[in-house]
N, C-alpha and C. Protein backbone atom coordinates (compact mmCIF):
# COMPACT_ATOMS: atom_id res chain seq x y z
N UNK A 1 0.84 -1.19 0.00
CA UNK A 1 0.00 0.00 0.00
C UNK A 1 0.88 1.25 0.00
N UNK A 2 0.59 2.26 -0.66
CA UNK A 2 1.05 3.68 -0.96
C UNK A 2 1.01 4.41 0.31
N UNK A 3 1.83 5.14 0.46
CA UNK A 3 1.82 5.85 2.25
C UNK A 3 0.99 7.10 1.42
N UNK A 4 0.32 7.67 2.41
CA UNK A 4 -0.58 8.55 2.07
C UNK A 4 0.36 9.57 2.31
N UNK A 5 0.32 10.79 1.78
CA UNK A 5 0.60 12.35 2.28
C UNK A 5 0.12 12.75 3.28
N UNK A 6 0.86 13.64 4.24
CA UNK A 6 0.39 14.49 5.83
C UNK A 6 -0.69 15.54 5.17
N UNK A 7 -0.23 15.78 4.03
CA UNK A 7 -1.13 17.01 3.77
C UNK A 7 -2.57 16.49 3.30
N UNK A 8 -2.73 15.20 2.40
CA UNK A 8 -3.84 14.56 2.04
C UNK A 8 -4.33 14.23 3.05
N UNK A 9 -3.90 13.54 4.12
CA UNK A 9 -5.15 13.23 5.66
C UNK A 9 -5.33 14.36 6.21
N UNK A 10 -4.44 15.71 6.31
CA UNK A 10 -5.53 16.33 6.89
C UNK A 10 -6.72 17.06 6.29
N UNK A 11 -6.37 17.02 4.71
CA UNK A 11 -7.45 17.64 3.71
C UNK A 11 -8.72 16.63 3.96
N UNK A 12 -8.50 15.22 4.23
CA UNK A 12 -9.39 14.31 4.31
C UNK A 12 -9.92 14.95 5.70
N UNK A 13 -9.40 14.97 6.71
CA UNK A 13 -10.31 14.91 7.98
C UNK A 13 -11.00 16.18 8.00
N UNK A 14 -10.48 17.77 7.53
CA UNK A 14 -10.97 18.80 7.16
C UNK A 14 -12.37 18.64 6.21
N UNK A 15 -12.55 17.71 5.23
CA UNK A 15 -13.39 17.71 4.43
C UNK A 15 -14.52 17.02 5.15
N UNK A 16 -13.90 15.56 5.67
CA UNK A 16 -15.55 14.88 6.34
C UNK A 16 -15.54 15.62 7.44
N UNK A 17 -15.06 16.90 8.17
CA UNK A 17 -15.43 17.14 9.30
C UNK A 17 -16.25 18.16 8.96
N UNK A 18 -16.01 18.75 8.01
CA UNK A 18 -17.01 19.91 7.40
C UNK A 18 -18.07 19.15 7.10
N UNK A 19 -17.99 18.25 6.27
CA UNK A 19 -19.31 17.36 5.67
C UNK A 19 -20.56 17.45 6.54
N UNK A 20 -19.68 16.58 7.63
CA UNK A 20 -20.61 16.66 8.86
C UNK A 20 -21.62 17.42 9.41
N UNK A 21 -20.60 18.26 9.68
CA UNK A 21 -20.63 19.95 10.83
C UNK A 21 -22.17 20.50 9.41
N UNK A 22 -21.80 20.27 8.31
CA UNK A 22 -22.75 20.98 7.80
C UNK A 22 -23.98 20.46 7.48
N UNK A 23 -23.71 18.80 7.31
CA UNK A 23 -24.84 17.90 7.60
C UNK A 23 -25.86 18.66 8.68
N UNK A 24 -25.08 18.62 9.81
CA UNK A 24 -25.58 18.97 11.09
C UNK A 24 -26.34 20.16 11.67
N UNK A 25 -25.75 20.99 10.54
CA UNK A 25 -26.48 22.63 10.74
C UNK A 25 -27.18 23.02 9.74
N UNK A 26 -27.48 22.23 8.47
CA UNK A 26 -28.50 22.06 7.94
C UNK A 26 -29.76 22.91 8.60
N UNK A 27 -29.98 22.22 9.29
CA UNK A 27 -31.23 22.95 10.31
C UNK A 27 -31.37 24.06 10.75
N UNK A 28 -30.61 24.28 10.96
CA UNK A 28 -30.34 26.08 11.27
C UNK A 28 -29.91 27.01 10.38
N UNK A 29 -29.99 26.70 9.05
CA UNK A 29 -29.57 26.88 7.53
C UNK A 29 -28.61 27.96 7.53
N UNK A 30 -27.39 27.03 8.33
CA UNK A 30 -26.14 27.50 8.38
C UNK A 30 -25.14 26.14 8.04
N UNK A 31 -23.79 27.02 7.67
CA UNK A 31 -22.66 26.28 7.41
C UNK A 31 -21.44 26.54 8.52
N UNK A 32 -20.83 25.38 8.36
CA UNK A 32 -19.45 25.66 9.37
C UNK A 32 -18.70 26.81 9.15
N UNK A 33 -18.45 27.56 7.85
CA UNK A 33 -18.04 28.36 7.64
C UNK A 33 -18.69 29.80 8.03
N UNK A 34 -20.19 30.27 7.74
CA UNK A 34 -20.48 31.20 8.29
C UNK A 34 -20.91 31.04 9.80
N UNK A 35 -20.71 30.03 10.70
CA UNK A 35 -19.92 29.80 11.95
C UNK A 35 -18.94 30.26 12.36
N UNK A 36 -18.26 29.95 11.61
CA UNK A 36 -16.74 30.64 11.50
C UNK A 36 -17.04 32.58 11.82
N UNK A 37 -17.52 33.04 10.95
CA UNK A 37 -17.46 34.49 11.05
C UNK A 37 -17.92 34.77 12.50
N UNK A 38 -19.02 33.86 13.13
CA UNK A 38 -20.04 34.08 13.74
C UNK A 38 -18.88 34.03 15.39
N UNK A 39 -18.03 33.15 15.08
CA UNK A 39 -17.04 32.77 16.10
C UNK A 39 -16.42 34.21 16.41
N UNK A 40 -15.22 34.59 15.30
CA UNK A 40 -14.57 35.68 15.40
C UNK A 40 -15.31 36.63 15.83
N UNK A 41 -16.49 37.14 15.42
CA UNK A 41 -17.36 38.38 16.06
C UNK A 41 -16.97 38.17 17.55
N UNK A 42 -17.79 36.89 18.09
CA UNK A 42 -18.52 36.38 19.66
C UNK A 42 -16.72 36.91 19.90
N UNK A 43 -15.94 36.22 19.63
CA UNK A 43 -14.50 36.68 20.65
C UNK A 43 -13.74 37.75 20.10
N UNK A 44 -14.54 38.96 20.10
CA UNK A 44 -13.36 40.30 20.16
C UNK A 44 -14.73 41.36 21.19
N UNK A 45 -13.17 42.26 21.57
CA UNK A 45 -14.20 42.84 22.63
C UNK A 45 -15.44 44.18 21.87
N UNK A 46 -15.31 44.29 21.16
CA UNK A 46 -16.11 45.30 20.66
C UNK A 46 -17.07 44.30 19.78
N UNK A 47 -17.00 43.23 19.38
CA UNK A 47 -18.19 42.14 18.80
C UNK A 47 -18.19 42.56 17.15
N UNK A 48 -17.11 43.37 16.99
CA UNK A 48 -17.27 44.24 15.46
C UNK A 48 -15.72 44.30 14.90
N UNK A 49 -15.69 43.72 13.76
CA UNK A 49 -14.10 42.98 13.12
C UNK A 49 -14.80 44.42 11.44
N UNK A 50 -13.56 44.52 11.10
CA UNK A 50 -13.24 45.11 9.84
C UNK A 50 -13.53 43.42 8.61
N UNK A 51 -14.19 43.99 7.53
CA UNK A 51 -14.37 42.96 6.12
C UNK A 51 -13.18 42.79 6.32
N UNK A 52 -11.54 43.34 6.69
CA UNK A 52 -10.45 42.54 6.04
C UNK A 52 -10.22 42.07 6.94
N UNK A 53 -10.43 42.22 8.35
CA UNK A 53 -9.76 41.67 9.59
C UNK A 53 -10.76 40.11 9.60
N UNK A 54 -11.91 39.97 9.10
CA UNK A 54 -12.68 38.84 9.14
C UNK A 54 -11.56 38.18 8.25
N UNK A 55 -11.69 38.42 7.28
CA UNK A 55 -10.85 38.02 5.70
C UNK A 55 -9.72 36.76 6.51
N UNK A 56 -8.97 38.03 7.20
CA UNK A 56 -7.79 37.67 7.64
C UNK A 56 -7.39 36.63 8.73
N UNK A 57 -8.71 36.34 9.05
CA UNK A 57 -8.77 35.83 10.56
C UNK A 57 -9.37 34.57 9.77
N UNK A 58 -10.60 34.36 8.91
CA UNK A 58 -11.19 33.13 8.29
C UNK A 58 -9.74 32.70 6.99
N UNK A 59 -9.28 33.54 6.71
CA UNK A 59 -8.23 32.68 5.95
C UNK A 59 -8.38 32.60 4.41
N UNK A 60 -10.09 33.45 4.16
CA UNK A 60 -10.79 33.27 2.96
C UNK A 60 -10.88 34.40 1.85
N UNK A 61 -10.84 34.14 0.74
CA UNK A 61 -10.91 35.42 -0.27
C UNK A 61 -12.04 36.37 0.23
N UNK A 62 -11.35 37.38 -0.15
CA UNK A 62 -11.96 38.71 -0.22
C UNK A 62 -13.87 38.72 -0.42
N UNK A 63 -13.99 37.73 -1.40
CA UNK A 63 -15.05 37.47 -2.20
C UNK A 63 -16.13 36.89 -1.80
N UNK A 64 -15.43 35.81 -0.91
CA UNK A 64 -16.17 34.54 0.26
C UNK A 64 -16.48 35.41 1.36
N UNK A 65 -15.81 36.33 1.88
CA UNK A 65 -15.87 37.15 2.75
C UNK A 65 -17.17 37.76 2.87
N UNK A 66 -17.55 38.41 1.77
CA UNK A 66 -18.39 39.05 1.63
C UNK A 66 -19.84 38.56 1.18
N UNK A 67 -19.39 37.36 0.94
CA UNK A 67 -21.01 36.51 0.61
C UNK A 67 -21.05 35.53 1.74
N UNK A 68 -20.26 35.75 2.22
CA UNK A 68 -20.55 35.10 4.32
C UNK A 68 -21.71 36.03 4.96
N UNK A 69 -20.56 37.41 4.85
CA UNK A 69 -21.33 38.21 5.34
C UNK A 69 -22.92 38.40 4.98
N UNK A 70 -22.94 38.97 4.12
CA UNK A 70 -24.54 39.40 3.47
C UNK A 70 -25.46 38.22 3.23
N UNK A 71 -25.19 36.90 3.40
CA UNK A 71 -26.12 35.87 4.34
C UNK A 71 -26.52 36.14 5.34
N UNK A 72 -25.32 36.24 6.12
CA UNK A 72 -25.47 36.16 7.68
C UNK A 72 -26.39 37.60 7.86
N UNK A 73 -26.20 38.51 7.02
CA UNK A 73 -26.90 39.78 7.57
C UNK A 73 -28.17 39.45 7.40
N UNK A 74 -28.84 38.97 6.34
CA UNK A 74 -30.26 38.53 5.83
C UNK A 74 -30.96 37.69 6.57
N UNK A 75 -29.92 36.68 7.50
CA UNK A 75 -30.54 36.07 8.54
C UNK A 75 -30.81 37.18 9.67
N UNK A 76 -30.38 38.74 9.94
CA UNK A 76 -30.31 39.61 11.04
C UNK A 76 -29.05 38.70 12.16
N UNK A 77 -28.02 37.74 11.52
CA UNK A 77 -26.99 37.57 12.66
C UNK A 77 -25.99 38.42 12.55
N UNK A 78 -26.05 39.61 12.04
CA UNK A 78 -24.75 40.84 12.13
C UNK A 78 -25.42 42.00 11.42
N UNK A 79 -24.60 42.84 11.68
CA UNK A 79 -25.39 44.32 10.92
C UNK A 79 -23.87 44.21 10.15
N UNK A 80 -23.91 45.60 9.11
CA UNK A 80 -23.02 45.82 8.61
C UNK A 80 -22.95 47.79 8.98
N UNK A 81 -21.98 48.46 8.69
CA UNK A 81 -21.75 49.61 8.72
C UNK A 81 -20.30 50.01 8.12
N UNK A 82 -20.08 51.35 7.83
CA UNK A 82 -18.79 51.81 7.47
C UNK A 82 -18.90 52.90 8.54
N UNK A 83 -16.95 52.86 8.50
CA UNK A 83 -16.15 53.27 9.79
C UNK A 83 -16.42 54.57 10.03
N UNK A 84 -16.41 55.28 10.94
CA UNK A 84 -16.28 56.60 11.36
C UNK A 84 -15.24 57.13 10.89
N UNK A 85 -14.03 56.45 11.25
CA UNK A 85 -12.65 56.69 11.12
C UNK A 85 -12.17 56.54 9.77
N UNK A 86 -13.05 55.60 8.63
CA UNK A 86 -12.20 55.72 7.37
C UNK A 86 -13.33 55.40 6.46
N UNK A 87 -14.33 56.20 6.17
CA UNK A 87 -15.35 55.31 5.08
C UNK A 87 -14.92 54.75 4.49
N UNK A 88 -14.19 54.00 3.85
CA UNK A 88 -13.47 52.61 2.73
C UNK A 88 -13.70 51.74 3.40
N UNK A 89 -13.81 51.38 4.58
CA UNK A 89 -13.67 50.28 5.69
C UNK A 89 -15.15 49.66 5.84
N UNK A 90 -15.26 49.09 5.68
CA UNK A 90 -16.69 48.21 6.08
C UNK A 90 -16.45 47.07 7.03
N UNK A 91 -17.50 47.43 8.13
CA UNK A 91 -17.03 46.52 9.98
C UNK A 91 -18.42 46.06 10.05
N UNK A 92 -18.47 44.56 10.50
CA UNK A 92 -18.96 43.73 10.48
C UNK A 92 -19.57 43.80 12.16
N UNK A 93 -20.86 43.65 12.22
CA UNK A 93 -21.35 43.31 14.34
C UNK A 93 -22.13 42.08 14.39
N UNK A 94 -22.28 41.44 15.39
CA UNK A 94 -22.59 40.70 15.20
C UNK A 94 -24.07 40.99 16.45
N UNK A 95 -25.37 40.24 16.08
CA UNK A 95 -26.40 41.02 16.92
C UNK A 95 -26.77 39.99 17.63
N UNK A 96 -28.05 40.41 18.46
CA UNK A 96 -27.94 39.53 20.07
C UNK A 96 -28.60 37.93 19.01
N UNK A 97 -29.16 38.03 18.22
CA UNK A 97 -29.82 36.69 17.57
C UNK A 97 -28.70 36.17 16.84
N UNK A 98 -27.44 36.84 16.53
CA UNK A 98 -26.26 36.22 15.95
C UNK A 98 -25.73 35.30 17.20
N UNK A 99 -25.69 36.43 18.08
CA UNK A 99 -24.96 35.52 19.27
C UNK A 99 -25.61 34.03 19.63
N UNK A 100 -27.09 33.85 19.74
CA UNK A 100 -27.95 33.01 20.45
C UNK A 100 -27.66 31.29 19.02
N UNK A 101 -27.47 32.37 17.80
CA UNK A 101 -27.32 31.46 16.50
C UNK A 101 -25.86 30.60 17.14
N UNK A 102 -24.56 31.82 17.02
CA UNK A 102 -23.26 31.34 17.24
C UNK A 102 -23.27 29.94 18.92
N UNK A 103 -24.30 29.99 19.98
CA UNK A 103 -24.03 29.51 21.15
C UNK A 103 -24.94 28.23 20.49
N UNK A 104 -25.58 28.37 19.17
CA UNK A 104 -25.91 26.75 19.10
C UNK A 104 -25.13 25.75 18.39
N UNK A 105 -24.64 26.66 17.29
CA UNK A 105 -23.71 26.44 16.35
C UNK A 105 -22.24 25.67 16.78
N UNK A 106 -22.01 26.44 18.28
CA UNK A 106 -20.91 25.83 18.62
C UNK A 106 -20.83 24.54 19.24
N UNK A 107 -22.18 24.66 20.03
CA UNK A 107 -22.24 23.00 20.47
C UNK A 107 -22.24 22.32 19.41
N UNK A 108 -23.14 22.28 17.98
CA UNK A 108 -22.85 21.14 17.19
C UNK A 108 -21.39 21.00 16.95
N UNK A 109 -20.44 22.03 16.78
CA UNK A 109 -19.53 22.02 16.05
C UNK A 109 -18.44 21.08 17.10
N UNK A 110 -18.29 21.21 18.77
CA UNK A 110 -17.98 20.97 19.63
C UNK A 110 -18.49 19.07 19.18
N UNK A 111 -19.37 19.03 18.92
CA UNK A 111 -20.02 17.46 19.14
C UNK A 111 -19.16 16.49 17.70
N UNK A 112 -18.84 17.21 16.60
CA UNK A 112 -17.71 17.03 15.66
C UNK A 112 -16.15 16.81 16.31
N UNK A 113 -15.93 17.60 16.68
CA UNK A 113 -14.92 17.41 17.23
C UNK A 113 -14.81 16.33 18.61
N UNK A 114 -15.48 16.09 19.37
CA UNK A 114 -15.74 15.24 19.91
C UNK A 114 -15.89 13.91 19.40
N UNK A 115 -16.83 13.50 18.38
CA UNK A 115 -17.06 12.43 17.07
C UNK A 115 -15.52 12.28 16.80
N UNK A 116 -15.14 12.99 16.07
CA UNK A 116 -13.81 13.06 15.04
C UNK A 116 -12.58 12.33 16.15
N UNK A 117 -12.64 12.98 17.68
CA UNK A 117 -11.35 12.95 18.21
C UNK A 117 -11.27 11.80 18.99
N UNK A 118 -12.83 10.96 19.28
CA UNK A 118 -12.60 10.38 19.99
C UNK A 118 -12.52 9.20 20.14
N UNK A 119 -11.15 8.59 18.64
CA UNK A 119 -10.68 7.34 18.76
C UNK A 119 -9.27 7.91 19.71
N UNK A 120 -8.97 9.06 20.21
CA UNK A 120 -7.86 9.46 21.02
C UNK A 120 -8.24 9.80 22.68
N UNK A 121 -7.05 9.39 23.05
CA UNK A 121 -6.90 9.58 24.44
C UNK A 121 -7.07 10.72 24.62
N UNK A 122 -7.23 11.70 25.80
CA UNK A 122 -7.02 12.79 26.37
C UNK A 122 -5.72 13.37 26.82
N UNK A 123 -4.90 12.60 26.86
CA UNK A 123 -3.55 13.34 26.61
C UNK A 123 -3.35 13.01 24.83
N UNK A 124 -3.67 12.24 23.82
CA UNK A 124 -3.12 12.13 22.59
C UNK A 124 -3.65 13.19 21.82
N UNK A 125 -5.18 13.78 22.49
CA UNK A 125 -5.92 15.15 21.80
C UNK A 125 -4.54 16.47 22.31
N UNK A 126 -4.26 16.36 23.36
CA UNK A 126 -3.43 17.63 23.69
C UNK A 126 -2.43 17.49 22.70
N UNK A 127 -1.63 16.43 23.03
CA UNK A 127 -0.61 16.28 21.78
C UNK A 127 -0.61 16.95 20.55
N UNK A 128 -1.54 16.23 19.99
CA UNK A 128 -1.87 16.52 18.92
C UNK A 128 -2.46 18.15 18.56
N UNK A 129 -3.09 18.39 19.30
CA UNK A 129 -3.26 19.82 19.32
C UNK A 129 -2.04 20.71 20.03
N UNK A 130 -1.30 20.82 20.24
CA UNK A 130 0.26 21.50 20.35
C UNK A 130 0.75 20.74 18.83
N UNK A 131 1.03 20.33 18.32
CA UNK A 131 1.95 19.97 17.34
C UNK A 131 0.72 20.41 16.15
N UNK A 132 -0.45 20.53 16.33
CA UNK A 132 -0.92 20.94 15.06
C UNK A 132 -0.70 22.49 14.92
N UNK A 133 -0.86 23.05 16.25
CA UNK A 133 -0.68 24.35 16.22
C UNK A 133 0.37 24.95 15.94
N UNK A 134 1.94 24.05 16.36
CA UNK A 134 2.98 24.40 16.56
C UNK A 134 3.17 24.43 14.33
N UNK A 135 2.91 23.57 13.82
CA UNK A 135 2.62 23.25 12.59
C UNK A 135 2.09 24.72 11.93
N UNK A 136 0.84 25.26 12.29
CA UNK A 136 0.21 25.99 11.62
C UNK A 136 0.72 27.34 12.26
N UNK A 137 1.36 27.79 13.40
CA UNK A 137 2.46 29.06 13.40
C UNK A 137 3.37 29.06 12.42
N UNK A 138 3.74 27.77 12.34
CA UNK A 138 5.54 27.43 11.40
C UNK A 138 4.66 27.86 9.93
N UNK A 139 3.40 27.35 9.32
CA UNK A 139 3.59 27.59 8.39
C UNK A 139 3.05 29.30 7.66
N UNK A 140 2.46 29.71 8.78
CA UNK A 140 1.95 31.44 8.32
C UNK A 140 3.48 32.49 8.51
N UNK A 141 4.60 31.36 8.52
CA UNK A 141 5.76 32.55 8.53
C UNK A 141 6.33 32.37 7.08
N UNK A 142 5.88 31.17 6.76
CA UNK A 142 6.45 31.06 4.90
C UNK A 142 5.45 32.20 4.39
C-alpha cells in the first residue's frame, strides 16, 4: 500500500469534518463556515471585526468574505456599517440573535470534534493539538 501524504489526511479529515458539521447545521440553515465568522465576532471585545480583519482571521478570499457576510446579515446575525474613522472600511457586528445562532452552532460544532477525536486519548488530543498548532504558526511565517 502507498503511504498517504500528511497534507492529504488532513485535507481528508478537514473535508468529512465539514461534511458533517454541515450535515448537522442544515437545520439552522447555516454552514461551518459562516460559523466561523459568527465565532470571530462572539471573541473580540467590541463584537465588530473590519471585512479585512474577518478576511484575515477566516483565511478566505476577499469574495467569500463578503457573501458570508450578506447571508449572515439577511438572517439579522450581524449588521453591517462603514467606519467613522475611514469610510473605505466596512465593519462587520454581530447582533444579540447572531450571538444566540453562534451559542448553538458551537455545540454542534464541539459534538464534531468530539465524534472526530474520539478514537484518542485525552492526553493524545493535547498532543496533537500543540503539534498541530505548533505546525500551523511554522507555516503562516512562509
Amino acid at each position: 500500500m502507498k503511504p498517504v501524504s500528511f497534507c492529504m489526511l488532513i485535507k481528508h479529515i478537514h473535508d468529512e469534518s465539514e461534511r458533517y458539521t454541515n450535515n448537522a447545521l442544515r437545520e439552522q440553515d447555516m454552514t461551518m463556515a459562516q460559523s466561523g465568522v459568527l465565532y470571530a465576532l462572539s471573541n473580540t471585545d467590541q463584537s465588530e471585526l473590519s471585512f479585512k480583519e474577518l478576511e484575515h482571521q477566516l483565511q478566505v478570499a476577499q469574495s467569500s468574505t463578503v457573501r458570508m457576510i450578506e447571508r449572515l446579515e439577511q438572517k439579522q446575525l450581524l449588521e453591517t456599517s462603514t467606519s467613522e474613522e475611514d469610510r473605505r472600511v466596512k465593519l462587520a457586528r454581530i447582533t444579540d440573535r447572531g450571538r444566540e445562532c453562534y451559542a448553538q452552532t458551537s455545540q454542534q460544532v464541539t459534538l464534531t470534534e468530539e465524534r472526530v477525536l474520539s478514537c484518542l486519548t485525552a492526553e493524545e488530543r493535547e498532543q496533537l493539538l500543540e503539534m498541530l498548532t505548533r505546525i500551523s504558526n511554522h507555516i503562516m511565517k512562509f
